[in-house]
Protein backbone atom coordinates (compact mmCIF):
# COMPACT_ATOMS: atom_id res chain seq x y z
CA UNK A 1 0.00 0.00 0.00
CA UNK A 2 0.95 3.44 -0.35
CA UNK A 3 2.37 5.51 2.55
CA UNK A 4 0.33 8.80 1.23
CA UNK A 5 -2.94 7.62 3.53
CA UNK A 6 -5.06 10.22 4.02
CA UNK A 7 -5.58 10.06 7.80
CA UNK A 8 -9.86 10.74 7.66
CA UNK A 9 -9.62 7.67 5.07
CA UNK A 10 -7.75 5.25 7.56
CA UNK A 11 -9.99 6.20 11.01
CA UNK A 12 -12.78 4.25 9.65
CA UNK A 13 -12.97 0.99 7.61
CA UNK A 14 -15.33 2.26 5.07
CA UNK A 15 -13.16 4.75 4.26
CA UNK A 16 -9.92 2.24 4.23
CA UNK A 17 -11.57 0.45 1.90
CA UNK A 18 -12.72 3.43 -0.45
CA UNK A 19 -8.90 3.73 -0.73
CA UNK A 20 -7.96 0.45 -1.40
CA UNK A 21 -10.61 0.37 -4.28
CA UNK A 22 -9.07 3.47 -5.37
CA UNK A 23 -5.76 2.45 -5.32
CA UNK A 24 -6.69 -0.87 -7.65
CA UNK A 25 -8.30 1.13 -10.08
CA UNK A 26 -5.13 3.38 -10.19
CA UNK A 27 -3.05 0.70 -10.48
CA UNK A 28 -4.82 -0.88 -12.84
CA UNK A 29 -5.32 2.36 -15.13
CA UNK A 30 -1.40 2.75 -14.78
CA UNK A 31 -0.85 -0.71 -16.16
């Protein structure tokens, strides 16, 4: 995972998991 967490995002686990979706779909659109 990335270390650029934004700290709202990782207090709760809907928004830790927001994040990770984002972060797949970035990756993915990187690819």
């Amino acid at each position: 995972m990335s270390a650029h967490i934004p700290p709202t995002a990782a207090l709760t686990a809907e928004g830790s998991a927001d994040y990770f979706l984002f972060g797949c779909v970035t990756y993915a659109s990187a690819r």
